[in-house]
Protein backbone atom coordinates (compact mmCIF):
# COMPACT_ATOMS: atom_id res chain seq x y z
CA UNK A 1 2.42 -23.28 -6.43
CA UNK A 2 -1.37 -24.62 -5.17
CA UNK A 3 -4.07 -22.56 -5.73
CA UNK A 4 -4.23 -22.62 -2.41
CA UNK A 5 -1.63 -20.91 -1.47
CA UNK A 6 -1.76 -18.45 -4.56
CA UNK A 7 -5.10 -17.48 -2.93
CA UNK A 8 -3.36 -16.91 1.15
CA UNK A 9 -0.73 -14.98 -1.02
CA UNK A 10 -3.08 -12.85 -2.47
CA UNK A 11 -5.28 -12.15 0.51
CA UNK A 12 -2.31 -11.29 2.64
CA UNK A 13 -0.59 -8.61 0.33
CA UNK A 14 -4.08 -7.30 -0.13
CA UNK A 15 -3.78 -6.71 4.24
CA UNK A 16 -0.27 -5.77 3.61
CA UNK A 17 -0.98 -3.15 1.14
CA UNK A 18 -4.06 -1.96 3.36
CA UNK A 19 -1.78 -1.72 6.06
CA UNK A 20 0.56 0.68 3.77
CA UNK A 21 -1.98 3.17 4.13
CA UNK A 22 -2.35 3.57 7.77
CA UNK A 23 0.89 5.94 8.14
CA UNK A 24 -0.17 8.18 5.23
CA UNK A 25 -3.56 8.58 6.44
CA UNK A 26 -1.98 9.51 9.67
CA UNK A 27 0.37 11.87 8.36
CA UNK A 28 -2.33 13.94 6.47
CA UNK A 29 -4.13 13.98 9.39
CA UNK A 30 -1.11 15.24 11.56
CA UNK A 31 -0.51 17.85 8.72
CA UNK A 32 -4.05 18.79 8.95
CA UNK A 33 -3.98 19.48 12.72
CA UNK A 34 -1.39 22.71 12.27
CA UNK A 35 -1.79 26.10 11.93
CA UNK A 36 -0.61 26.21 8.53
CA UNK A 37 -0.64 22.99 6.78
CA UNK A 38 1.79 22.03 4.04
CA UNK A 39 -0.41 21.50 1.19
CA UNK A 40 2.73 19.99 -0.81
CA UNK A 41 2.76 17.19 1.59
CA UNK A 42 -0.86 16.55 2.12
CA UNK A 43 -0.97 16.13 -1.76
CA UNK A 44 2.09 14.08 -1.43
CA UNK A 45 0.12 11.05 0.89
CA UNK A 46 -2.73 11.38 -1.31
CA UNK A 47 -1.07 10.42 -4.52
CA UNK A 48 0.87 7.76 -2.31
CA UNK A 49 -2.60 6.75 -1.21
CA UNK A 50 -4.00 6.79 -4.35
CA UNK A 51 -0.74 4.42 -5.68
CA UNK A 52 -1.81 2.17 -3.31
CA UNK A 53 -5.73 2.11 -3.77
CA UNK A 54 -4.79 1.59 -7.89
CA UNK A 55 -2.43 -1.33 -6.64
CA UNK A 56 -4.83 -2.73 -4.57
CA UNK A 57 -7.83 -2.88 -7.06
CA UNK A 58 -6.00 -4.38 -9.99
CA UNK A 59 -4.04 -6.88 -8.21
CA UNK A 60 -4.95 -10.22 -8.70
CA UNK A 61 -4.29 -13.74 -7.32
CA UNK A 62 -2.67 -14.18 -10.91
CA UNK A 63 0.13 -11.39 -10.29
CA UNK A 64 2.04 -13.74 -8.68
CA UNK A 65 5.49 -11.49 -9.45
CA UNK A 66 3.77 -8.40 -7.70
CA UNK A 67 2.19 -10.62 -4.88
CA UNK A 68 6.30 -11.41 -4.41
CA UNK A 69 7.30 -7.74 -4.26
CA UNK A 70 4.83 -6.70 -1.85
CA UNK A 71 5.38 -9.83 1.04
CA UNK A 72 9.15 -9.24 0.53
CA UNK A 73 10.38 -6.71 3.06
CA UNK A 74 13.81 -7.03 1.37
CA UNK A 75 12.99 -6.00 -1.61
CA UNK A 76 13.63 -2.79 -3.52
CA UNK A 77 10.16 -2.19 -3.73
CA UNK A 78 8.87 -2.80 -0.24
CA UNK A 79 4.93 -1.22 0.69
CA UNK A 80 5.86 -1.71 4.29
């Protein structure tokens, strides 16, 4: 594969991955908003976040294998 296209590979799972976030962030917000918050759960999207930040930092244009995992929606692992 081109370096080329390693490199559109790499910057779109980076998006895809950012993307991952957005419901998380959401949902601790949500959980936030009521009267008694589930402090299980908030922790829950945090660590998820925090999976995700870790992912997202020490990927590289090199990790072709990951790259794969994260654009395939049909795989078992699927960020989306």
């Amino acid at each position: 594969m081109s370096d080329l296209k390693n490199g559109v590979r790499y910057e779109v799972a980076l998006e895809v991955l950012g993307q991952a976030r957005q419901p998380f962030m959401q949902a601790i917000h949500d959980e936030q908003q009521k009267a008694k918050p589930s402090q299980h759960f908030i922790r829950y999207c945090e660590m998820r976040l925090a999976a995700l930040d870790e992912l997202q930092d020490s990927l590289t244009p090199t990790d072709t294998e990951t790259i794969q995992r994260i654009l395939d929606a049909d795989a078992a692992f699927a960020v989306r």
